[in-house]
C-alpha atoms as a PDB file:
ATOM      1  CA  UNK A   1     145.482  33.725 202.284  1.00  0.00           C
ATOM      2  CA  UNK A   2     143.564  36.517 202.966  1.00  0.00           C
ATOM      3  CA  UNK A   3     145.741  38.105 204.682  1.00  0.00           C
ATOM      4  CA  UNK A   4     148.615  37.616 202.031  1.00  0.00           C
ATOM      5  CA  UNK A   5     146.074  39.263 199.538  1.00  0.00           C
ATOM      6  CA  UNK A   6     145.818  42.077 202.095  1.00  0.00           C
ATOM      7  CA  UNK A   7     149.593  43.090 202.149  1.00  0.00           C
ATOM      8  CA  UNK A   8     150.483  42.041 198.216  1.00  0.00           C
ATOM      9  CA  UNK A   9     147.377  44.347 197.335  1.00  0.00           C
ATOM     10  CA  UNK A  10     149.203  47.227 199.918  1.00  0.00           C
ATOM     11  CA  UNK A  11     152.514  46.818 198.054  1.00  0.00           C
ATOM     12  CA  UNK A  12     150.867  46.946 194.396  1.00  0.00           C
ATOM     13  CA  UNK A  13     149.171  50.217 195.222  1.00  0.00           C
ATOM     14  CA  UNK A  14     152.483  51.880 196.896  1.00  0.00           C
ATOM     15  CA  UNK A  15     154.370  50.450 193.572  1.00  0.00           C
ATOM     16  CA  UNK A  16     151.946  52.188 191.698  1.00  0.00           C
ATOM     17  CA  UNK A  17     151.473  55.693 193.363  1.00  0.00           C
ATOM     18  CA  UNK A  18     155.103  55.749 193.298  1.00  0.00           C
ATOM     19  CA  UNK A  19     154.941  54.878 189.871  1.00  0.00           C
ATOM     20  CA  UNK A  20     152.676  57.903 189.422  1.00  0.00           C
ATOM     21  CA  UNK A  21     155.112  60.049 191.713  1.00  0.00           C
ATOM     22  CA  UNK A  22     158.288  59.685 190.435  1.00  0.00           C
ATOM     23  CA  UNK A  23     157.214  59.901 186.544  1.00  0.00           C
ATOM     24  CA  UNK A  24     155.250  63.177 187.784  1.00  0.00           C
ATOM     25  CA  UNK A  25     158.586  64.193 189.402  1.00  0.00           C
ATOM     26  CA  UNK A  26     161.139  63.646 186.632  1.00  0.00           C
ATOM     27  CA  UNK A  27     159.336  65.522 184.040  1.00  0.00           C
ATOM     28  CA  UNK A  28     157.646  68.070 186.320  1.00  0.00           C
ATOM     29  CA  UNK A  29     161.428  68.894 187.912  1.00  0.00           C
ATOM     30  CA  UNK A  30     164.162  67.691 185.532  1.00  0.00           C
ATOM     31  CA  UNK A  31     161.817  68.556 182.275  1.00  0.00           C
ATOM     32  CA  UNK A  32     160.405  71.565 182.860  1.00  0.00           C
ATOM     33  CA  UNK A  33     157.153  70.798 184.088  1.00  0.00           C
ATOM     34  CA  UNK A  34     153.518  70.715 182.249  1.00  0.00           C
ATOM     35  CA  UNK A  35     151.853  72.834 179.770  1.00  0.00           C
ATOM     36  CA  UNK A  36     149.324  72.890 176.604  1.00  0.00           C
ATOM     37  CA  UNK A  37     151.380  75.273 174.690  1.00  0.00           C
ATOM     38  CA  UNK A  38     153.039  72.676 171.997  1.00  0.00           C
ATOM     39  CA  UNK A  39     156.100  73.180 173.768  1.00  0.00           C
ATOM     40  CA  UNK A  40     158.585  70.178 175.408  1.00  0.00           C
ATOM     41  CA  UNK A  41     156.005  70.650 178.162  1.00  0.00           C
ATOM     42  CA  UNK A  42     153.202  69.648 176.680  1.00  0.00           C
ATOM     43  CA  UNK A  43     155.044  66.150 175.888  1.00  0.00           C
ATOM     44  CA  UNK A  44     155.950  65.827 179.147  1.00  0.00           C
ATOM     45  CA  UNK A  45     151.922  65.147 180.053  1.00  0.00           C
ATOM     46  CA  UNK A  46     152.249  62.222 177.817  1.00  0.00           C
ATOM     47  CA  UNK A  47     153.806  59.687 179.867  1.00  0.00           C
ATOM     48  CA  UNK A  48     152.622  61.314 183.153  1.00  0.00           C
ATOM     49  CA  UNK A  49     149.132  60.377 181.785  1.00  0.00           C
ATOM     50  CA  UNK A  50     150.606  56.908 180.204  1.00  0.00           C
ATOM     51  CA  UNK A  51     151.831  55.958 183.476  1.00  0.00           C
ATOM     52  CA  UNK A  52     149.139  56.700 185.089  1.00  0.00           C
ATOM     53  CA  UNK A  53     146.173  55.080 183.520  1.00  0.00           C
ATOM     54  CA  UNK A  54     147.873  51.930 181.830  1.00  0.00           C
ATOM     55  CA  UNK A  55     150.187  51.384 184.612  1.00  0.00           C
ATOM     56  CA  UNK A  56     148.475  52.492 187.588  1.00  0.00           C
ATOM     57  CA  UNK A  57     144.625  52.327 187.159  1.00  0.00           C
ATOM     58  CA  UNK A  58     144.871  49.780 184.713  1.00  0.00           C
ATOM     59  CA  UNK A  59     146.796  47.376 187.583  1.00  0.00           C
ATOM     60  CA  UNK A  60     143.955  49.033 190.114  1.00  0.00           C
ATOM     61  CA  UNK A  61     140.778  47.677 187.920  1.00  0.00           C
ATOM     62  CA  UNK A  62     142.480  44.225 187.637  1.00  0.00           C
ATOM     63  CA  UNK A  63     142.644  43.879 191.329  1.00  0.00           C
ATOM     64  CA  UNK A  64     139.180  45.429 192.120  1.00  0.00           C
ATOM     65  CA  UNK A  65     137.843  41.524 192.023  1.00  0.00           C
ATOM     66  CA  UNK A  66     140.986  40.550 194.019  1.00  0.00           C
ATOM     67  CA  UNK A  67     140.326  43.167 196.637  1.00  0.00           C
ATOM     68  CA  UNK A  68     135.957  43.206 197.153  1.00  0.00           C
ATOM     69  CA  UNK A  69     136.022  39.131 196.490  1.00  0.00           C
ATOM     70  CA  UNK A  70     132.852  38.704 198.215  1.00  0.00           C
ATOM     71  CA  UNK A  71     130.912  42.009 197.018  1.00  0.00           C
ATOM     72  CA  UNK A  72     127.778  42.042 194.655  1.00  0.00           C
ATOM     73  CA  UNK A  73     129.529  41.093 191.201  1.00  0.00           C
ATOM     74  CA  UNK A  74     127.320  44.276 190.111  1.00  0.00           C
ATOM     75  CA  UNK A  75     128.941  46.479 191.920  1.00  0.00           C
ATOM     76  CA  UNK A  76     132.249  45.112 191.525  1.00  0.00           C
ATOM     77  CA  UNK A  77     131.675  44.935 187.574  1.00  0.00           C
ATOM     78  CA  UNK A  78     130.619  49.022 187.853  1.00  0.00           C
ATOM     79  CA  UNK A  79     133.770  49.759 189.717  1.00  0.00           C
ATOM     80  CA  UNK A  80     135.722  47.194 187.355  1.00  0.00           C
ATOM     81  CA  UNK A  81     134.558  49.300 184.097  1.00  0.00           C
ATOM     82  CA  UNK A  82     134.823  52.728 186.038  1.00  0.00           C
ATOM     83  CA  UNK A  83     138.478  52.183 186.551  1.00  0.00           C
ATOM     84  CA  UNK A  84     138.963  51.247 183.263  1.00  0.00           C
ATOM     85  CA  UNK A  85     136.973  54.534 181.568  1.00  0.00           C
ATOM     86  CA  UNK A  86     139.231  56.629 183.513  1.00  0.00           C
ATOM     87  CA  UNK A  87     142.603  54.761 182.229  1.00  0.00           C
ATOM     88  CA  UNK A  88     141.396  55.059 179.074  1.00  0.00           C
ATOM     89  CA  UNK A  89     140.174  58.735 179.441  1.00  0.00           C
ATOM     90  CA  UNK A  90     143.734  59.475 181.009  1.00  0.00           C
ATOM     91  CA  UNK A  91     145.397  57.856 178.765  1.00  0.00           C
ATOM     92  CA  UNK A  92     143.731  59.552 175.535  1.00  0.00           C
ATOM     93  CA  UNK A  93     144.362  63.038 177.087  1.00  0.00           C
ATOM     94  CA  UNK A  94     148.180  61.842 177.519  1.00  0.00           C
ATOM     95  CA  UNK A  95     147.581  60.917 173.038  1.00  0.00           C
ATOM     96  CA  UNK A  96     146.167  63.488 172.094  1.00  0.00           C
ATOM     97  CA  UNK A  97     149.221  65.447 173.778  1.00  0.00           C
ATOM     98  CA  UNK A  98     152.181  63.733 172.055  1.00  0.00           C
ATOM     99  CA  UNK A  99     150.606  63.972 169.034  1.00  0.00           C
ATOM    100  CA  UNK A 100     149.558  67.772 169.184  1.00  0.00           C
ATOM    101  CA  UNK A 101     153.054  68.490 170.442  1.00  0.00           C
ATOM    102  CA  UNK A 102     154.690  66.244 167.286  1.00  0.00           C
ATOM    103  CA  UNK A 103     152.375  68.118 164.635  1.00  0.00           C
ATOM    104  CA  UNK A 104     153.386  71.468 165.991  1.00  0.00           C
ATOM    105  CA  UNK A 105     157.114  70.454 166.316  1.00  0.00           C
ATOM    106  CA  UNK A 106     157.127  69.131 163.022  1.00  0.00           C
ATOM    107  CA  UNK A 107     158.198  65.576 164.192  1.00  0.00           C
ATOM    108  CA  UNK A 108     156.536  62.372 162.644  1.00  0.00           C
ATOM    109  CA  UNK A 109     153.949  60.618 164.637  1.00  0.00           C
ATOM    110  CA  UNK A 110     154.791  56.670 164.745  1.00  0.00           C
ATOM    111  CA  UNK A 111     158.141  56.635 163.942  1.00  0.00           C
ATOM    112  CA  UNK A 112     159.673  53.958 167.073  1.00  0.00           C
ATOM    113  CA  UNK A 113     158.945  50.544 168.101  1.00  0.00           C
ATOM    114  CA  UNK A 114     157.545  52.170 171.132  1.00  0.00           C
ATOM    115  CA  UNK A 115     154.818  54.495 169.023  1.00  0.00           C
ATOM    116  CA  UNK A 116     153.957  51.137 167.476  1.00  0.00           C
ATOM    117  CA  UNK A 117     153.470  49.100 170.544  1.00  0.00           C
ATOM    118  CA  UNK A 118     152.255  51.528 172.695  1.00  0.00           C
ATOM    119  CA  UNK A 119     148.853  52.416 170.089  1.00  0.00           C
ATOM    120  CA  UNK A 120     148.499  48.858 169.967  1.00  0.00           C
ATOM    121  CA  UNK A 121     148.110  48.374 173.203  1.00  0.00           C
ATOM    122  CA  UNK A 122     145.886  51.382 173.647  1.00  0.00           C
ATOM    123  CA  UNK A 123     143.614  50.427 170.601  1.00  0.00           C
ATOM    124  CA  UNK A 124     143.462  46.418 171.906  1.00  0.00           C
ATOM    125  CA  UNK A 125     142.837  47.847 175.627  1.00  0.00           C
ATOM    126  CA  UNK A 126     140.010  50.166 174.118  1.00  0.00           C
ATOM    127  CA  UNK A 127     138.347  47.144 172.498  1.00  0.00           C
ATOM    128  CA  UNK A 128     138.820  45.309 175.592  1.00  0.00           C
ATOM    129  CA  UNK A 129     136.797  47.357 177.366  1.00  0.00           C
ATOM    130  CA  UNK A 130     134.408  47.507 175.054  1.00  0.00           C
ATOM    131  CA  UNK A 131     133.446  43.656 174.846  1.00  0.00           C
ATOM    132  CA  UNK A 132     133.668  43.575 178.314  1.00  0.00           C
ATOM    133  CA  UNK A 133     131.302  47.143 178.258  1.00  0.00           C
ATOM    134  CA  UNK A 134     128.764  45.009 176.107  1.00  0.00           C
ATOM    135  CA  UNK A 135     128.680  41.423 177.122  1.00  0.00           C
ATOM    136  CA  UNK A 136     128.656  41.492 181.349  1.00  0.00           C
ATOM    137  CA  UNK A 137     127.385  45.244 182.233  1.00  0.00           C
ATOM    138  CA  UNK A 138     124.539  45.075 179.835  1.00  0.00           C
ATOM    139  CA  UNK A 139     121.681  42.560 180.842  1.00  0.00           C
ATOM    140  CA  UNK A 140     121.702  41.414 176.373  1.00  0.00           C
ATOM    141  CA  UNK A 141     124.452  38.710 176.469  1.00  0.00           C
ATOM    142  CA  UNK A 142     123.182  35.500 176.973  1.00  0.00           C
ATOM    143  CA  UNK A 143     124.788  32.892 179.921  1.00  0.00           C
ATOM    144  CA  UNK A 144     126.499  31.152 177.559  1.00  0.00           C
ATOM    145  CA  UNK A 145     128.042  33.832 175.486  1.00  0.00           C
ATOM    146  CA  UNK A 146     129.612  34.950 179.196  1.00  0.00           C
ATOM    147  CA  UNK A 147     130.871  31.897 180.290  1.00  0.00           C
ATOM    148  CA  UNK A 148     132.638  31.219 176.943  1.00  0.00           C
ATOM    149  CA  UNK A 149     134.318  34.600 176.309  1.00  0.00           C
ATOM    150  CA  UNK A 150     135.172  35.498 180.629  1.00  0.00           C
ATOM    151  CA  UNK A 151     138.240  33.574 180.281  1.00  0.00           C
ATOM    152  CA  UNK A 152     139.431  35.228 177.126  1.00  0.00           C
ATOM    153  CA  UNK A 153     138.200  38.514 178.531  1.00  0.00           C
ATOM    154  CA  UNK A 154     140.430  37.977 181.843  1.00  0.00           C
ATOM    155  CA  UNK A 155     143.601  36.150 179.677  1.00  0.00           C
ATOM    156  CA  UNK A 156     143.735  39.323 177.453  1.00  0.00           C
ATOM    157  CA  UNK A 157     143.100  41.754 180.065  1.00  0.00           C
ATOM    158  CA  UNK A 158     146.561  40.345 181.636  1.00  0.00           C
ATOM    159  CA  UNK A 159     147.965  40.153 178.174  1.00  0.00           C
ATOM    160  CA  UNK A 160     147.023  43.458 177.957  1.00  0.00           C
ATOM    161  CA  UNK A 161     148.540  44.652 181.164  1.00  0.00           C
ATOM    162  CA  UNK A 162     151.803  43.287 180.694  1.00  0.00           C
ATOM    163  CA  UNK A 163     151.958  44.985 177.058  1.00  0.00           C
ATOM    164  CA  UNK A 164     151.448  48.346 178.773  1.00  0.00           C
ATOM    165  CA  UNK A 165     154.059  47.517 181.240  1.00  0.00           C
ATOM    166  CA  UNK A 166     156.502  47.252 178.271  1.00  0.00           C
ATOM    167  CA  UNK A 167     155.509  50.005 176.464  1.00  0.00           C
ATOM    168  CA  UNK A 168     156.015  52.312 179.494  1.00  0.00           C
ATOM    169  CA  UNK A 169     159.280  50.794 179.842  1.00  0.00           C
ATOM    170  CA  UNK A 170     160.292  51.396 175.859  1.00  0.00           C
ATOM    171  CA  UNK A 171     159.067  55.243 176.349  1.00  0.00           C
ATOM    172  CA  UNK A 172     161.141  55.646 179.224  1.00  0.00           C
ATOM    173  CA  UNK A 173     164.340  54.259 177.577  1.00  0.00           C
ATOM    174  CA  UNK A 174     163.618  56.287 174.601  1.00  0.00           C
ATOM    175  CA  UNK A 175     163.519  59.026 176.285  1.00  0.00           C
ATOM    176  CA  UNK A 176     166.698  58.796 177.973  1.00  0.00           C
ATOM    177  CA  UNK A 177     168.111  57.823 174.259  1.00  0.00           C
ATOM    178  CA  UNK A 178     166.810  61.373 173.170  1.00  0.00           C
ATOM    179  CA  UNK A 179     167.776  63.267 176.448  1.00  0.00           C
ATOM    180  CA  UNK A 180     170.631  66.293 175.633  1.00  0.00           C
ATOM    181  CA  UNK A 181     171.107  67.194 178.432  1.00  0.00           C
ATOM    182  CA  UNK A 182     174.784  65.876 179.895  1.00  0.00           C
ATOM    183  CA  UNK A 183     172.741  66.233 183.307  1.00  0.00           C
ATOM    184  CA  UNK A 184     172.389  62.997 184.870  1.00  0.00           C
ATOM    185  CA  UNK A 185     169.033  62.092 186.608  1.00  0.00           C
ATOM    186  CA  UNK A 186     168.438  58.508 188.298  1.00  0.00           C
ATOM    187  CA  UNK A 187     164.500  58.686 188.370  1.00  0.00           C
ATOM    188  CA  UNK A 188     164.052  57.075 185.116  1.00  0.00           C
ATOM    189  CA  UNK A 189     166.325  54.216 186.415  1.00  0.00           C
ATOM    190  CA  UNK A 190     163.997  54.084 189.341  1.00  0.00           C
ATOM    191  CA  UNK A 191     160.608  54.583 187.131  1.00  0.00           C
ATOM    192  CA  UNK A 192     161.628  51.880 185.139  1.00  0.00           C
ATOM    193  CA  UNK A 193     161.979  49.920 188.360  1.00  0.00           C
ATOM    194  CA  UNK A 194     159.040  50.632 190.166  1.00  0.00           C
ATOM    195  CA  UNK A 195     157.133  50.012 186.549  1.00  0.00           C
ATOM    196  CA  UNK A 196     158.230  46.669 186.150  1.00  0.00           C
ATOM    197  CA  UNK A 197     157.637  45.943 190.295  1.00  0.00           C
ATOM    198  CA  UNK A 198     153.889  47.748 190.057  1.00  0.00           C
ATOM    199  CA  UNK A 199     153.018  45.519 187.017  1.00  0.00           C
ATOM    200  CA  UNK A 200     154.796  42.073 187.755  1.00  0.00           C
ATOM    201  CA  UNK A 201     152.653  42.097 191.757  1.00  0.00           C
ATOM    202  CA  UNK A 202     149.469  43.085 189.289  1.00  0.00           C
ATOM    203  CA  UNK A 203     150.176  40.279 186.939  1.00  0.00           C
ATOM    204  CA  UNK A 204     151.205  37.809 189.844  1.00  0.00           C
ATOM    205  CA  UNK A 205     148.185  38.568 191.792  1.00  0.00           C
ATOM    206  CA  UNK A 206     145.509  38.569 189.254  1.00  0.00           C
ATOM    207  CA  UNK A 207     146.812  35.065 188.107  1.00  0.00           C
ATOM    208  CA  UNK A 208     147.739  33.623 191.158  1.00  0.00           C
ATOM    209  CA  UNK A 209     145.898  29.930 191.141  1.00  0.00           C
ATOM    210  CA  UNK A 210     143.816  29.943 194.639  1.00  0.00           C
ATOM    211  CA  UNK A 211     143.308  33.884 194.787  1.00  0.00           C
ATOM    212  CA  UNK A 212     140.380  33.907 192.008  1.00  0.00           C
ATOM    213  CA  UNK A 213     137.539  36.265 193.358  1.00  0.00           C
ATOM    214  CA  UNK A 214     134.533  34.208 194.236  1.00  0.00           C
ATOM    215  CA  UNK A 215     133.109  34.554 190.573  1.00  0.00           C
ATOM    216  CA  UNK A 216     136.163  32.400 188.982  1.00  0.00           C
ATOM    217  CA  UNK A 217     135.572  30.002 191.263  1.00  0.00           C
ATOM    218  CA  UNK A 218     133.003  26.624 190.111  1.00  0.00           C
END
């Protein structure tokens, strides 16, 4: 088993840097690259930044108990919440672009089933980490408290993780609905891919019955 863990956690991390490589590639190349200038440029950070923290480091601070199994839960939980402030710091700088480049274009914020989904998921994620901030990194919670909400807080956390999965996956597809250009390009076809792949080994490993971290386990 360990070894199995060993090589799934090697193929989720090469999903997910390629995840991060060929989203950084298609709009860096085939959109023009990146700017802050409230051009088409400055959108393209968006789902660079998407991609990267609720794809990639998202996935990464599920696995961290999969990977350091038989580490001190505090450090685990530091790394664990770490992760997680960075996805969510990533992620709000990849926000705060769409919707500065929207107000400066003139374009309404929220106006797809992907806007909708994809703040949900951000705002649910952000609470997530919150509770999860509060009740096991800070000594206040009582025993009881954590051993009733740790199974919501890992059920939702995989919830979570498969919403941002399909958001990504709605962005990309709307963005090939809005594409002009008669150009054709097959690394959306393959980000959408290696998305779903990344995600799916995340999801499969963190609920795999018999590969809980030594924490889960009675």
């Amino acid at each position: 088993k360990e070894a199995a863990i060993f090589y799934i956690i090697c193929l989720a991390s090469v999903l997910g840097v390629a995840c991060v490589v060929i989203t950084g590639v298609w709009m860096g190349h085939f959109y023009g690259g990146y700017a802050w200038n409230g051009s088409g440029q400055q959108f393209n950070v968006h789902p660079l930044c998407m991609v990267l923290g609720m794809v990639f480091l998202y996935g990464d601070g599920v696995l961290v108990y999969r990977v350091f199994r038989n580490e001190s839960k505090r450090s685990v939980k530091i790394l664990h919440a770490l992760i997680h402030m960075m996805a969510l710091v990533i992620s709000i700088v990849g926000l705060v672009a769409v919707f500065d480049y929207h107000n400066k274009a003139n374009i309404p914020n929220m106006y797809s089933l992907h806007s909708w989904c994809g703040m949900l998921t951000f705002v649910l994620y952000f609470l997530q980490w919150l509770l999860g901030l509060g009740l096991f990194l800070f000594p206040w919670a009582s025993t009881v408290l954590r051993s009733w909400y740790l199974p919501l807080h890992v059920f939702f956390g995989l919830v979570l993780l498969a919403m941002a999965v399909g958001s990504s996956l709605m962005g990309i597809t709307e963005k090939l609905i809005f594409r002009k250009s008669a150009i054709y390009c097959s690394h959306p076809e393959r980000a959408r891919l290696i998305v779903l792949s990344q995600g799916s080994d995340s999801l499969w490993q963190a609920a795999c019955p018999g590969f809980e971290p030594a924490i889960f386990r009675s």
